[in-house]
N, C-alpha and C. Protein backbone atom coordinates (compact mmCIF):
# COMPACT_ATOMS: atom_id res chain seq x y z
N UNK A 1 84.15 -26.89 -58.42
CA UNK A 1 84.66 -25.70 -57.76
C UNK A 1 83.46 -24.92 -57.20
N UNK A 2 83.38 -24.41 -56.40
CA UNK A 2 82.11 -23.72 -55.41
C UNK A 2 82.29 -22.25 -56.03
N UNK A 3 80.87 -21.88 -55.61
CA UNK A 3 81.11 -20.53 -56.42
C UNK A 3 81.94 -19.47 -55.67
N UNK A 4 82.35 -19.66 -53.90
CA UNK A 4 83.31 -18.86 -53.51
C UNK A 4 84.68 -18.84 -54.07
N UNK A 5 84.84 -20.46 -54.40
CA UNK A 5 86.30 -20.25 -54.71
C UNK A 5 86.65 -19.61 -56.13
N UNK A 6 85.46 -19.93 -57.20
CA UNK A 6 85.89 -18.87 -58.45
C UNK A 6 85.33 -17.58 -58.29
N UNK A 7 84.69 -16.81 -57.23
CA UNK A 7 84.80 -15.62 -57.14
C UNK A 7 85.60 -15.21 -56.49
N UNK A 8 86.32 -15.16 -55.70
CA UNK A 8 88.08 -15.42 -55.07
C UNK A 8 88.86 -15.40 -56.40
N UNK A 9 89.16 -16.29 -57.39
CA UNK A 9 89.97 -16.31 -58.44
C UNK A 9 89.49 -15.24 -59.50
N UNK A 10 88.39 -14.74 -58.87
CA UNK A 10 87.82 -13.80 -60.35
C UNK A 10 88.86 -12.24 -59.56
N UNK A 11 88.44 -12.27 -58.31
CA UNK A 11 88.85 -11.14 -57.43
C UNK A 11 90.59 -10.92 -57.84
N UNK A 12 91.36 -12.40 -57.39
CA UNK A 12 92.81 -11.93 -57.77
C UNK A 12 93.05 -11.72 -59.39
N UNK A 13 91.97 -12.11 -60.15
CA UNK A 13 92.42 -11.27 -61.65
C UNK A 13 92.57 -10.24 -61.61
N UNK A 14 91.18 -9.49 -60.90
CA UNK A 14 91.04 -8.03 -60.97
C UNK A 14 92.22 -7.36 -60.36
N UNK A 15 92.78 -7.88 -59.03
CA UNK A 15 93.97 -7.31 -58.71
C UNK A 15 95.30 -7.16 -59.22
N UNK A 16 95.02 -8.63 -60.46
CA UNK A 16 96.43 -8.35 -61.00
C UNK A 16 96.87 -7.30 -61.69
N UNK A 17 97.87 -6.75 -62.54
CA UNK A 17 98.04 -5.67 -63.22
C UNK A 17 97.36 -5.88 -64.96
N UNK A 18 97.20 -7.17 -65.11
CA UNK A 18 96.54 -8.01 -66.55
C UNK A 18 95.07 -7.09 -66.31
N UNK A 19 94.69 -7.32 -65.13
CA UNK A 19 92.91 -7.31 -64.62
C UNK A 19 92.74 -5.54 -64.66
N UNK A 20 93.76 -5.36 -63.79
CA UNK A 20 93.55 -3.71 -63.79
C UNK A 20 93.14 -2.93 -65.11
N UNK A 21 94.69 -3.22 -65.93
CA UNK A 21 94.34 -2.85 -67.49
C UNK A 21 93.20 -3.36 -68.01
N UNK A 22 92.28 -4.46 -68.08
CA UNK A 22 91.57 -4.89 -68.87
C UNK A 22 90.00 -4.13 -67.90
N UNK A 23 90.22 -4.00 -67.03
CA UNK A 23 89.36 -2.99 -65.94
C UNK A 23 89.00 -1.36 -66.75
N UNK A 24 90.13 -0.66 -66.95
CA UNK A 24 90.19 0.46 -67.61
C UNK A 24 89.98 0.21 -69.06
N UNK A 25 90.43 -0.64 -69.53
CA UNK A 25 90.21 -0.75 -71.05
C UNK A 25 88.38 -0.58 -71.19
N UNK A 26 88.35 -1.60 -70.14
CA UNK A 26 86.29 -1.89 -70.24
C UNK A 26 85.58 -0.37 -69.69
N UNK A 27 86.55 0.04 -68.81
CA UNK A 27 85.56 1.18 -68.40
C UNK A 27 86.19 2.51 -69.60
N UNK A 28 86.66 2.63 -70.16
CA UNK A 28 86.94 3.55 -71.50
C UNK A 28 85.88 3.42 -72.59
N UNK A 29 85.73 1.98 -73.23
CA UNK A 29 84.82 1.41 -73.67
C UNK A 29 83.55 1.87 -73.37
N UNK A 30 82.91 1.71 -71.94
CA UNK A 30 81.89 2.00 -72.07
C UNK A 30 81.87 3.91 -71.62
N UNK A 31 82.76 4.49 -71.55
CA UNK A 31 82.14 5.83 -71.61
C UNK A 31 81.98 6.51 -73.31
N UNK A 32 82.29 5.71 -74.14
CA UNK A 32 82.21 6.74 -75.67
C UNK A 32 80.28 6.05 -75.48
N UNK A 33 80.06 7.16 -75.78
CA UNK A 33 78.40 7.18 -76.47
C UNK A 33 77.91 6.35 -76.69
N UNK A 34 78.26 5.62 -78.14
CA UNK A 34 77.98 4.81 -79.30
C UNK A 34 78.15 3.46 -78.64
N UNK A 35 79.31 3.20 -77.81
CA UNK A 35 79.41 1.71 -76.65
C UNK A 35 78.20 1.90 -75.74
N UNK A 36 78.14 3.20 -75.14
CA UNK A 36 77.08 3.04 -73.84
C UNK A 36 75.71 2.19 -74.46
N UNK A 37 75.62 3.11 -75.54
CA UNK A 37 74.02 2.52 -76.32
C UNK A 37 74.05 1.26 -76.40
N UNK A 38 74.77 0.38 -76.94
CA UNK A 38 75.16 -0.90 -77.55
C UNK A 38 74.67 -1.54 -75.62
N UNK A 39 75.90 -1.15 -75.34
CA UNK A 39 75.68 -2.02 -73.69
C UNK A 39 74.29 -1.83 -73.18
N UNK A 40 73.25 -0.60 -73.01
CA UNK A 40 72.17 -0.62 -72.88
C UNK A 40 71.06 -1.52 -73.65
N UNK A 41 71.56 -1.15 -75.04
CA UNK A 41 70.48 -2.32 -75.49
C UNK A 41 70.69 -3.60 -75.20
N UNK A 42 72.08 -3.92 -74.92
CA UNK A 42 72.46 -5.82 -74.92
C UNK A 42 71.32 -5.70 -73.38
N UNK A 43 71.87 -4.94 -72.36
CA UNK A 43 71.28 -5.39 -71.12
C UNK A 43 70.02 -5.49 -70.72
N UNK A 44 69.26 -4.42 -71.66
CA UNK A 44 67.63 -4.62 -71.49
C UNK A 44 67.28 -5.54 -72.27
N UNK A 45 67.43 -5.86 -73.58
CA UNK A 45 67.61 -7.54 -74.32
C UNK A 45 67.47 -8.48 -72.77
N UNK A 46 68.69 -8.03 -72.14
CA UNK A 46 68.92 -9.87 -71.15
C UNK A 46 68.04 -9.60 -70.33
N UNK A 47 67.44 -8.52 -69.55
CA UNK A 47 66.49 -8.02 -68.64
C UNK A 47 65.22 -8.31 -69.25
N UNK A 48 65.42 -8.13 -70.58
CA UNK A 48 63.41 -8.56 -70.81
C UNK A 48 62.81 -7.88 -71.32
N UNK A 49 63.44 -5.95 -71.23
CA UNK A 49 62.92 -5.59 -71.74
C UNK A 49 62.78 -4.62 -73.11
N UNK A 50 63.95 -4.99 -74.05
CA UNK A 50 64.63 -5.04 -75.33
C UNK A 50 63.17 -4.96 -76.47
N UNK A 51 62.94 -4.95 -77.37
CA UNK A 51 62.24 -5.17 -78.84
C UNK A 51 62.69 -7.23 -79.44
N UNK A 52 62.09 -7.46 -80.15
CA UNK A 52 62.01 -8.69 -80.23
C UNK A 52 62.38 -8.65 -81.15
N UNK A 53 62.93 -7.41 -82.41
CA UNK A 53 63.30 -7.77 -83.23
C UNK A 53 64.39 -6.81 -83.62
């Protein structure tokens, strides 16, 4: 599968009403505090520039 056609299939998730909800669920998630932190540390971890331990 090419990567247009599963970003196309990623797109009609998001449009579905399944995608929408799970859209808001994720963006609720990350506005409490205690999630934002968590998501910051995972992403500087994958970026490189996280603690090693």
């Amino acid at each position: 599968m090419s990567i247009f056609k599963k970003v196309a299939k990623v797109a009609d998730v998001a449009k579905s009403p399944q995608g929408r909800r799970a859209i808001e669920q994720a963006k609720r998630y990350a506005q409490d505090p205690k999630n934002k932190e968590k998501i910051d540390r995972v992403v500087n971890k994958v970026k490189g520039r996280g603690k090693s331990h």
